[in-house]
PDB file of N, CA and C in Angstrom:
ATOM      1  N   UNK A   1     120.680 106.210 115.432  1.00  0.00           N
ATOM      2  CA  UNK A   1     120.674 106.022 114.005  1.00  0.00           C
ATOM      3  C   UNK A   1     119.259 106.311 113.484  1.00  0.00           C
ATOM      4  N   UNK A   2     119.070 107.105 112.246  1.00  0.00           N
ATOM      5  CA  UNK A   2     117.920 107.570 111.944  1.00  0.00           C
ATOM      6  C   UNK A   2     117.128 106.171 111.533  1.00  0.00           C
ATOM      7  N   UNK A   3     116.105 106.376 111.164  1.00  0.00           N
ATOM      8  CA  UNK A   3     114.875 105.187 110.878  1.00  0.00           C
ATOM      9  C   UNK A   3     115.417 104.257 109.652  1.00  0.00           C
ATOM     10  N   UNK A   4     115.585 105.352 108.494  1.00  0.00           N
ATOM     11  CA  UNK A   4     115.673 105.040 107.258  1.00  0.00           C
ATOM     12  C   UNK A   4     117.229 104.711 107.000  1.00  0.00           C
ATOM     13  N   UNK A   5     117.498 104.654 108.005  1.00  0.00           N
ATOM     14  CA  UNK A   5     119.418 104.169 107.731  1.00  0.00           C
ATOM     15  C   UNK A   5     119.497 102.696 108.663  1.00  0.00           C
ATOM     16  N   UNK A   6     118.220 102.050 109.613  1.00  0.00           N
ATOM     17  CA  UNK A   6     118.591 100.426 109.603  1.00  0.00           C
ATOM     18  C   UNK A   6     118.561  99.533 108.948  1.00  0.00           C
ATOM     19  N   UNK A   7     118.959  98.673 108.676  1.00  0.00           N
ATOM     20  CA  UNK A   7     118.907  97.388 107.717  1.00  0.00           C
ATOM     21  C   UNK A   7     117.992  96.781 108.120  1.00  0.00           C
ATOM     22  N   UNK A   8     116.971  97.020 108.525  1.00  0.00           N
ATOM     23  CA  UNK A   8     115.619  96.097 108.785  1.00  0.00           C
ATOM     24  C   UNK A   8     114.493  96.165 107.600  1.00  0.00           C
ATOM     25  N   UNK A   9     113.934  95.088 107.443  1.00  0.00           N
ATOM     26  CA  UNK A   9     112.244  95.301 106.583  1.00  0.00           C
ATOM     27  C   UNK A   9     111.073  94.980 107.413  1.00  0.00           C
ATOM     28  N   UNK A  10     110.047  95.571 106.705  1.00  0.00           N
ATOM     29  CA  UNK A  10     108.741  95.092 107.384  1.00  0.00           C
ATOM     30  C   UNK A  10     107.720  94.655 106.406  1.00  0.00           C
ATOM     31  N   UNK A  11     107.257  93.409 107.121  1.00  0.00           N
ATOM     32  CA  UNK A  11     105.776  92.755 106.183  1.00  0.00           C
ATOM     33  C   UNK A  11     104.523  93.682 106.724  1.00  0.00           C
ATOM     34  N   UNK A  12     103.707  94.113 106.161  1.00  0.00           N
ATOM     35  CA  UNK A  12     102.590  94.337 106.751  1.00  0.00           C
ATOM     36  C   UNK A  12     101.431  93.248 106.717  1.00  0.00           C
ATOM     37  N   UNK A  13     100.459  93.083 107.715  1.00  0.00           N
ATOM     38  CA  UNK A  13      99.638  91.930 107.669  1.00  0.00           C
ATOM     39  C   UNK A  13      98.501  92.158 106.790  1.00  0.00           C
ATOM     40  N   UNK A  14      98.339  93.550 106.154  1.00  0.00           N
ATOM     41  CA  UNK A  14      97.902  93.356 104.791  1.00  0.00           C
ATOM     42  C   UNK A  14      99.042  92.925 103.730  1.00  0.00           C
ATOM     43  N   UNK A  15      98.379  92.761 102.799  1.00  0.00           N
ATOM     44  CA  UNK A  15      99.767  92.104 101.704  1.00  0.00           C
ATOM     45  C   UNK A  15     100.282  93.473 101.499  1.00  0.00           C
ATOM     46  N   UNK A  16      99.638  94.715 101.240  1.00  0.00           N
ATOM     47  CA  UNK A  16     100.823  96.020 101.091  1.00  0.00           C
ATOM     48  C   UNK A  16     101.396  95.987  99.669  1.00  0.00           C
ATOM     49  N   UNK A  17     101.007  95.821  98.413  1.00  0.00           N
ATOM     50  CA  UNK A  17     101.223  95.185  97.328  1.00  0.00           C
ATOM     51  C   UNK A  17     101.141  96.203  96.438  1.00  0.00           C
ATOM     52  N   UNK A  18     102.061  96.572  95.855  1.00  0.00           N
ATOM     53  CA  UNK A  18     102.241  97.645  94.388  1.00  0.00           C
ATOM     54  C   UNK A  18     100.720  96.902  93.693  1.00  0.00           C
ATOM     55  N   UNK A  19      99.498  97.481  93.421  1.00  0.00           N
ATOM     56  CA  UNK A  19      98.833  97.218  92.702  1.00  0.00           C
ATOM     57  C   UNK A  19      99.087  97.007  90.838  1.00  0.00           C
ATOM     58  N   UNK A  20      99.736  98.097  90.804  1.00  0.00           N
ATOM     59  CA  UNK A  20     100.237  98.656  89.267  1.00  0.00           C
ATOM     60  C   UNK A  20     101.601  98.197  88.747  1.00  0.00           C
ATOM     61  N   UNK A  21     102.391  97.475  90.242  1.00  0.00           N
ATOM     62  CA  UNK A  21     103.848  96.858  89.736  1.00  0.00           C
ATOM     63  C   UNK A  21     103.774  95.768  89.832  1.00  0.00           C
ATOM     64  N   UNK A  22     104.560  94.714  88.866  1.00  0.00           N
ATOM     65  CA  UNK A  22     104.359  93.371  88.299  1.00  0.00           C
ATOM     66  C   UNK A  22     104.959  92.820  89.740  1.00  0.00           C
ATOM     67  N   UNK A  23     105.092  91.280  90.266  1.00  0.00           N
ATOM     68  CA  UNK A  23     105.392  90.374  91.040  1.00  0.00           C
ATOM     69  C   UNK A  23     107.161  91.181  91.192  1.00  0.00           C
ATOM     70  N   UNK A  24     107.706  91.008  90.215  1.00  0.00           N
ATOM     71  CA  UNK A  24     109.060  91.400  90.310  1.00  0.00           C
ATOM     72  C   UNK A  24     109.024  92.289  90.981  1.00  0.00           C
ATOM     73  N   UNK A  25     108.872  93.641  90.223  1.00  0.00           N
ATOM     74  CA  UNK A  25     108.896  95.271  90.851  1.00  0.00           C
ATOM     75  C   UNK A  25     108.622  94.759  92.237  1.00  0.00           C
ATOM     76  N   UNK A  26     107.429  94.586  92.488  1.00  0.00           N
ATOM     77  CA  UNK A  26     107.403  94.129  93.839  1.00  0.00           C
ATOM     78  C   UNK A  26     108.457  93.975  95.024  1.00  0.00           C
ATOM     79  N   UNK A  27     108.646  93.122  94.354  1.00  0.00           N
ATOM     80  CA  UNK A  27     109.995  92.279  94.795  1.00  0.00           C
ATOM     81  C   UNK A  27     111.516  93.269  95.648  1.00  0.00           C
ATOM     82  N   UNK A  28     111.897  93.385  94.096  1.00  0.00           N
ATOM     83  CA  UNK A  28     112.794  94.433  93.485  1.00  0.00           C
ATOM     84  C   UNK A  28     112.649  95.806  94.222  1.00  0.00           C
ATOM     85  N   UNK A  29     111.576  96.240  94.829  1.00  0.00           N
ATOM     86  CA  UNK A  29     111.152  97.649  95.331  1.00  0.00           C
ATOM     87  C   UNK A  29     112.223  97.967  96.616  1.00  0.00           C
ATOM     88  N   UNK A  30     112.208  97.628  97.452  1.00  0.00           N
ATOM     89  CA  UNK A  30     113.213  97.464  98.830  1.00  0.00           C
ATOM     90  C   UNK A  30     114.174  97.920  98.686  1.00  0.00           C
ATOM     91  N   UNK A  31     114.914  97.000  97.162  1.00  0.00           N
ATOM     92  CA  UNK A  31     116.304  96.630  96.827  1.00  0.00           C
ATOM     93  C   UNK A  31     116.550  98.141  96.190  1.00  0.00           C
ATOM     94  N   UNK A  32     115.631  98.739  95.200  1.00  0.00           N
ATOM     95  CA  UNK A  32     116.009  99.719  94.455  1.00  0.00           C
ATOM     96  C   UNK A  32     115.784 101.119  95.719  1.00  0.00           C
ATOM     97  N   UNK A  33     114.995 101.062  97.037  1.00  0.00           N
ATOM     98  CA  UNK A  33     114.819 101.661  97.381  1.00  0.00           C
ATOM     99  C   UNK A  33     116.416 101.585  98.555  1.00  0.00           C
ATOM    100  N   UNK A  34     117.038 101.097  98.647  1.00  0.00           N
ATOM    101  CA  UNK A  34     118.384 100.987  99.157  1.00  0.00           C
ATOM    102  C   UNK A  34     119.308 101.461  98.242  1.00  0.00           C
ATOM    103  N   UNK A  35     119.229 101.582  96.980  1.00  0.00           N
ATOM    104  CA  UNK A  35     120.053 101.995  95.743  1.00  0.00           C
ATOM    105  C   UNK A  35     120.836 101.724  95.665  1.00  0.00           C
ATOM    106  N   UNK A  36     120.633  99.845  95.269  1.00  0.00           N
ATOM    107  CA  UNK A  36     122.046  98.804  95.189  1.00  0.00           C
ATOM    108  C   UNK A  36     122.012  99.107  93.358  1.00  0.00           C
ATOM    109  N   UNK A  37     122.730  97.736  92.689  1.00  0.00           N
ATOM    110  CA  UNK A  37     123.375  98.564  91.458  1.00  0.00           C
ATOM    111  C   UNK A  37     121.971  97.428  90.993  1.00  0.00           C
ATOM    112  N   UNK A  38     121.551  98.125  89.170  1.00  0.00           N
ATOM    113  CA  UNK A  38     120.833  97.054  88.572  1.00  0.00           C
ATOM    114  C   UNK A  38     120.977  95.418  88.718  1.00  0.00           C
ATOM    115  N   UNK A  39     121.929  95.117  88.379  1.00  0.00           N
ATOM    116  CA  UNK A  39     122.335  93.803  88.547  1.00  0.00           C
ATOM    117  C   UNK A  39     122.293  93.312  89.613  1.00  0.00           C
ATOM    118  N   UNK A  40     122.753  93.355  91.042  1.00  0.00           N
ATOM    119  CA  UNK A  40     122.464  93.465  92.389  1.00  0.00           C
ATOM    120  C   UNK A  40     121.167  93.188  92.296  1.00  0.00           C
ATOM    121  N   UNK A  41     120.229  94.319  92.145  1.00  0.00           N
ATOM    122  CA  UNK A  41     118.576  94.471  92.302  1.00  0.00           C
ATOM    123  C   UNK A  41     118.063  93.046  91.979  1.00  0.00           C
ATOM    124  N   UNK A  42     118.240  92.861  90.415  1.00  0.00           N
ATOM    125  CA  UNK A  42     117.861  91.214  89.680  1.00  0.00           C
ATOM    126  C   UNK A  42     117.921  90.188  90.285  1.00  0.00           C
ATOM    127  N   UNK A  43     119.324  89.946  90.416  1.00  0.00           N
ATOM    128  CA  UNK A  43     120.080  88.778  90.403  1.00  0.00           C
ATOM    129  C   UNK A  43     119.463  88.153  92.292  1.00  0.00           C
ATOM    130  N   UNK A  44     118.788  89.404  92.777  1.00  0.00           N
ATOM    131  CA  UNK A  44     118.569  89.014  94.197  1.00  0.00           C
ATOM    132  C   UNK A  44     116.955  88.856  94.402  1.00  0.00           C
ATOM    133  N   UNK A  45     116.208  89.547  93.509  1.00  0.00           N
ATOM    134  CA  UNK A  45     115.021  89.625  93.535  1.00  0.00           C
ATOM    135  C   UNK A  45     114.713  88.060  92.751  1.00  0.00           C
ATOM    136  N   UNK A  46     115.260  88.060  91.660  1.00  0.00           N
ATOM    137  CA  UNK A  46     115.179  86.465  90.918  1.00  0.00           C
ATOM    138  C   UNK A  46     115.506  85.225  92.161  1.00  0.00           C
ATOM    139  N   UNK A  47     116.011  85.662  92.700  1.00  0.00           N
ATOM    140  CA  UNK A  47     116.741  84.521  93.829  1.00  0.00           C
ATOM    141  C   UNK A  47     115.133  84.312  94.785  1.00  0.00           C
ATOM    142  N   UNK A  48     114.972  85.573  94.728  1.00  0.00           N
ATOM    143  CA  UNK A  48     113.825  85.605  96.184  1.00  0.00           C
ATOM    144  C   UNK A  48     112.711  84.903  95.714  1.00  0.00           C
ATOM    145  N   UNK A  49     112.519  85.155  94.053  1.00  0.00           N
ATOM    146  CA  UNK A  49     111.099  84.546  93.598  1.00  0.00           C
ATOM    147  C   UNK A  49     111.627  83.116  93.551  1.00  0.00           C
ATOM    148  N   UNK A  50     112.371  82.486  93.011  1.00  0.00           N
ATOM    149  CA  UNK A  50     112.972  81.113  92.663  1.00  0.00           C
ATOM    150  C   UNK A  50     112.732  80.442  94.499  1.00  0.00           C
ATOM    151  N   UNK A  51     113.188  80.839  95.661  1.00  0.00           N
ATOM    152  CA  UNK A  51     113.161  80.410  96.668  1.00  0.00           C
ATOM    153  C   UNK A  51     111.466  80.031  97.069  1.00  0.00           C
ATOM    154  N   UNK A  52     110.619  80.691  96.227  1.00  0.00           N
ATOM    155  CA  UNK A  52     109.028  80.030  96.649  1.00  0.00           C
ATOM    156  C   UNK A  52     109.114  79.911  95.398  1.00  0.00           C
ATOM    157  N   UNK A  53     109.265  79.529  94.214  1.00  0.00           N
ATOM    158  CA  UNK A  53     108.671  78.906  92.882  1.00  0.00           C
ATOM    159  C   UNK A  53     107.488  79.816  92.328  1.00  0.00           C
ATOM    160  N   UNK A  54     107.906  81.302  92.839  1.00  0.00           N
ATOM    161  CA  UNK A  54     107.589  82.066  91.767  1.00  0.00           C
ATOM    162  C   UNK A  54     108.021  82.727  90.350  1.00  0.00           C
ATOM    163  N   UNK A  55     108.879  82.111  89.806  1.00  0.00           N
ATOM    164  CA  UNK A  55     109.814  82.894  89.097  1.00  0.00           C
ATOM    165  C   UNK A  55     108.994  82.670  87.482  1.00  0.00           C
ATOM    166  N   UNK A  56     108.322  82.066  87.762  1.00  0.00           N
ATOM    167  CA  UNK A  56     107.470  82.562  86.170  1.00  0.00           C
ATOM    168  C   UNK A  56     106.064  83.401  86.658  1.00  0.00           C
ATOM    169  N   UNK A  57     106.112  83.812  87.775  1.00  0.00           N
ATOM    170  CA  UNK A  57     105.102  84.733  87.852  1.00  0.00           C
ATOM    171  C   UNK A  57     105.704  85.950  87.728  1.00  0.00           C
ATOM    172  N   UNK A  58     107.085  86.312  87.556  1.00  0.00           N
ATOM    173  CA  UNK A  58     107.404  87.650  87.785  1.00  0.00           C
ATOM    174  C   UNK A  58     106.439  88.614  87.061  1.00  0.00           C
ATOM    175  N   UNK A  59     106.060  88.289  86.122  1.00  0.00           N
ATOM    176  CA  UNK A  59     105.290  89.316  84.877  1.00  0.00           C
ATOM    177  C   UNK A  59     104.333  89.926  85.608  1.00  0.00           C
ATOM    178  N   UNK A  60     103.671  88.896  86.058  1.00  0.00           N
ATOM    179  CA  UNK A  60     102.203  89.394  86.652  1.00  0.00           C
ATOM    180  C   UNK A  60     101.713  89.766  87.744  1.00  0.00           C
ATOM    181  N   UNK A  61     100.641  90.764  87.369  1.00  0.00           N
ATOM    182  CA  UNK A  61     100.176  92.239  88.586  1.00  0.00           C
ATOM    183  C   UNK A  61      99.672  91.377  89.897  1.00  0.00           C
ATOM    184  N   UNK A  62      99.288  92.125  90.933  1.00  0.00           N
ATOM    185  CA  UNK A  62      99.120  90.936  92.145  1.00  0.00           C
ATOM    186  C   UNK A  62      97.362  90.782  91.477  1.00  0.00           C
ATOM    187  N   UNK A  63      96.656  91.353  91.292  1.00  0.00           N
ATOM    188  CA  UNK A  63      94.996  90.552  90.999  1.00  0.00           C
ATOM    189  C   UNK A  63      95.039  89.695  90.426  1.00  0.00           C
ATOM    190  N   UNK A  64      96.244  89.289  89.727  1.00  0.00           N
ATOM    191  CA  UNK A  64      96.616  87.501  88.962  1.00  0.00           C
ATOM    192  C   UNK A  64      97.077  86.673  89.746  1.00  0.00           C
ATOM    193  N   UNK A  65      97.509  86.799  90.760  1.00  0.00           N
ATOM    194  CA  UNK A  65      97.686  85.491  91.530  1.00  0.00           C
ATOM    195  C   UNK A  65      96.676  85.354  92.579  1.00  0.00           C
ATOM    196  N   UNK A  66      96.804  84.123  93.016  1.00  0.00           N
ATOM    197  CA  UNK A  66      96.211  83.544  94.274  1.00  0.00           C
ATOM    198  C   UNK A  66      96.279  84.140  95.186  1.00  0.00           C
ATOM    199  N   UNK A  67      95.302  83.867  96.538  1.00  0.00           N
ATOM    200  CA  UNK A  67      96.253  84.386  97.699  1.00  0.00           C
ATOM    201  C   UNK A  67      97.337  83.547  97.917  1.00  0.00           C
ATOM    202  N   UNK A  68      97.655  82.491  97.893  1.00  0.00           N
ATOM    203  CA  UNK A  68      98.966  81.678  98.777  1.00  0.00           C
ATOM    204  C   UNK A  68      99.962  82.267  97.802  1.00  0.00           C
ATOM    205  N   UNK A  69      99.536  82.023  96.837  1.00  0.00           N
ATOM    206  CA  UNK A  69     100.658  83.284  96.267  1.00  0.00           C
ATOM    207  C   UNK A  69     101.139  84.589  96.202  1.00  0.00           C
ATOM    208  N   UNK A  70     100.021  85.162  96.766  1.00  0.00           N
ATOM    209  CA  UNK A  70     100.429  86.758  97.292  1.00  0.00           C
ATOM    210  C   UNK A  70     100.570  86.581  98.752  1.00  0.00           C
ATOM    211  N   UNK A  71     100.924  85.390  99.300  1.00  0.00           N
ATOM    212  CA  UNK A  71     101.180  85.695 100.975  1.00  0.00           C
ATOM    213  C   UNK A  71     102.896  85.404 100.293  1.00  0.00           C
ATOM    214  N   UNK A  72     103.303  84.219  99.556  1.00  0.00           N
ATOM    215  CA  UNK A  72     104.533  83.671  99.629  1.00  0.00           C
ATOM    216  C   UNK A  72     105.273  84.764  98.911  1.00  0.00           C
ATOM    217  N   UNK A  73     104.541  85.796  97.745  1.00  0.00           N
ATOM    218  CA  UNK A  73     105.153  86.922  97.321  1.00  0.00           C
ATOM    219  C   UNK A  73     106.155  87.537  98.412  1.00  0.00           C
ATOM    220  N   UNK A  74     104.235  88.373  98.927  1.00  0.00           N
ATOM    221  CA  UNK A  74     104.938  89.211 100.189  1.00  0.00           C
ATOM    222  C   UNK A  74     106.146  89.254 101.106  1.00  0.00           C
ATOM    223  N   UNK A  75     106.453  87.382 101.643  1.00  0.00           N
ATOM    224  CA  UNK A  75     107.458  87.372 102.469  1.00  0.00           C
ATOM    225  C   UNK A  75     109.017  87.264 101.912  1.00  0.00           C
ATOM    226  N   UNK A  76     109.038  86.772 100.454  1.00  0.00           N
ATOM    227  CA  UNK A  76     109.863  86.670  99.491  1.00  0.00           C
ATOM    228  C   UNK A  76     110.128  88.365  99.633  1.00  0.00           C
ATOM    229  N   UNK A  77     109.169  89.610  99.251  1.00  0.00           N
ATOM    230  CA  UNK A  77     109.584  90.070  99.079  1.00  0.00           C
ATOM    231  C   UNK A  77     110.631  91.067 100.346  1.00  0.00           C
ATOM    232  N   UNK A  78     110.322  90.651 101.625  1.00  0.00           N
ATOM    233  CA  UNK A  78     110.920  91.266 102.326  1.00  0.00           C
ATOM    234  C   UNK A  78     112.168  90.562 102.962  1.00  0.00           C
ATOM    235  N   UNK A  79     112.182  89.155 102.549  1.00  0.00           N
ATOM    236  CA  UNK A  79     113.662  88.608 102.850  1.00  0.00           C
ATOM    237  C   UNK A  79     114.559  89.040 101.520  1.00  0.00           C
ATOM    238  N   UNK A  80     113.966  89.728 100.637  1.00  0.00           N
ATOM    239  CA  UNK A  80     115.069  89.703  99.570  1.00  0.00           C
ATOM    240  C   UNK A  80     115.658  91.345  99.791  1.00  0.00           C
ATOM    241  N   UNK A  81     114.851  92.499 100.652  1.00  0.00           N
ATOM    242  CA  UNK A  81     114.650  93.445 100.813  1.00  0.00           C
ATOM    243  C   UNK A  81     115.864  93.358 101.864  1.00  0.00           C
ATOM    244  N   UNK A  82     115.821  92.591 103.013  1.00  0.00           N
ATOM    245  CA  UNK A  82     116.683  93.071 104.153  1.00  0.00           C
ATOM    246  C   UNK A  82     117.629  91.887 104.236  1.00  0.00           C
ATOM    247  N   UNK A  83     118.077  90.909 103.254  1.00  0.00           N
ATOM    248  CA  UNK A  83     119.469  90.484 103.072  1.00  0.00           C
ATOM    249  C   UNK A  83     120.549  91.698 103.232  1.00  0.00           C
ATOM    250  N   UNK A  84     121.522  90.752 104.211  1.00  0.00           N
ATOM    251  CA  UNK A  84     122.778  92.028 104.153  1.00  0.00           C
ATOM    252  C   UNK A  84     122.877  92.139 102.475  1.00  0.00           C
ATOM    253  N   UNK A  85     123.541  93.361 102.539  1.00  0.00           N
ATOM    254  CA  UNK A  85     124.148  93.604 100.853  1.00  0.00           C
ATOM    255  C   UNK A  85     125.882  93.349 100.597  1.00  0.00           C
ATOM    256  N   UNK A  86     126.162  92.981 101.806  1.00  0.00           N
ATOM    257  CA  UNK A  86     127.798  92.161 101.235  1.00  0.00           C
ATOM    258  C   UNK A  86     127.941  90.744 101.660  1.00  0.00           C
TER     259      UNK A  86
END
């Protein structure tokens, strides 16, 4: 099976962080890069931030948060990335 066709994600032990995309996008990036439907994308990325009590940071770029908050981003963002999709 080719690379880009397993259902796996990866953290990198740098944070690896859209500089220019908000906490969400972030998030959301994985999901849209699998090309699930809009709603799908949200409704799972919102889940991922709510699971560390980021969900009023979605707005903001990563040089606005903390680090403990750009570590709890990061891993948020790759469990929300490699949830099965059914």
């Amino acid at each position: 099976m080719p690379a880009h066709q397993r259902n796996i994600g990866m953290v990198f032990q740098d944070y690896a962080l859209f500089p220019d995309k908000s906490v969400f996008d972030n998030v959301a990036y994985g999901l849209r890069a699998r090309k699930l439907a809009r709603e799908e994308v949200h409704a799972r990325a919102q889940q991922a931030l709510e699971q560390v009590g980021l969900q009023s940071l979605g707005a903001r770029l990563p040089a606005q948060l903390s680090g403990g908050q750009r570590s709890a981003w990061r891993w948020r963002g790759h469990w929300s990335s490699s949830l099965a999709c059914c």
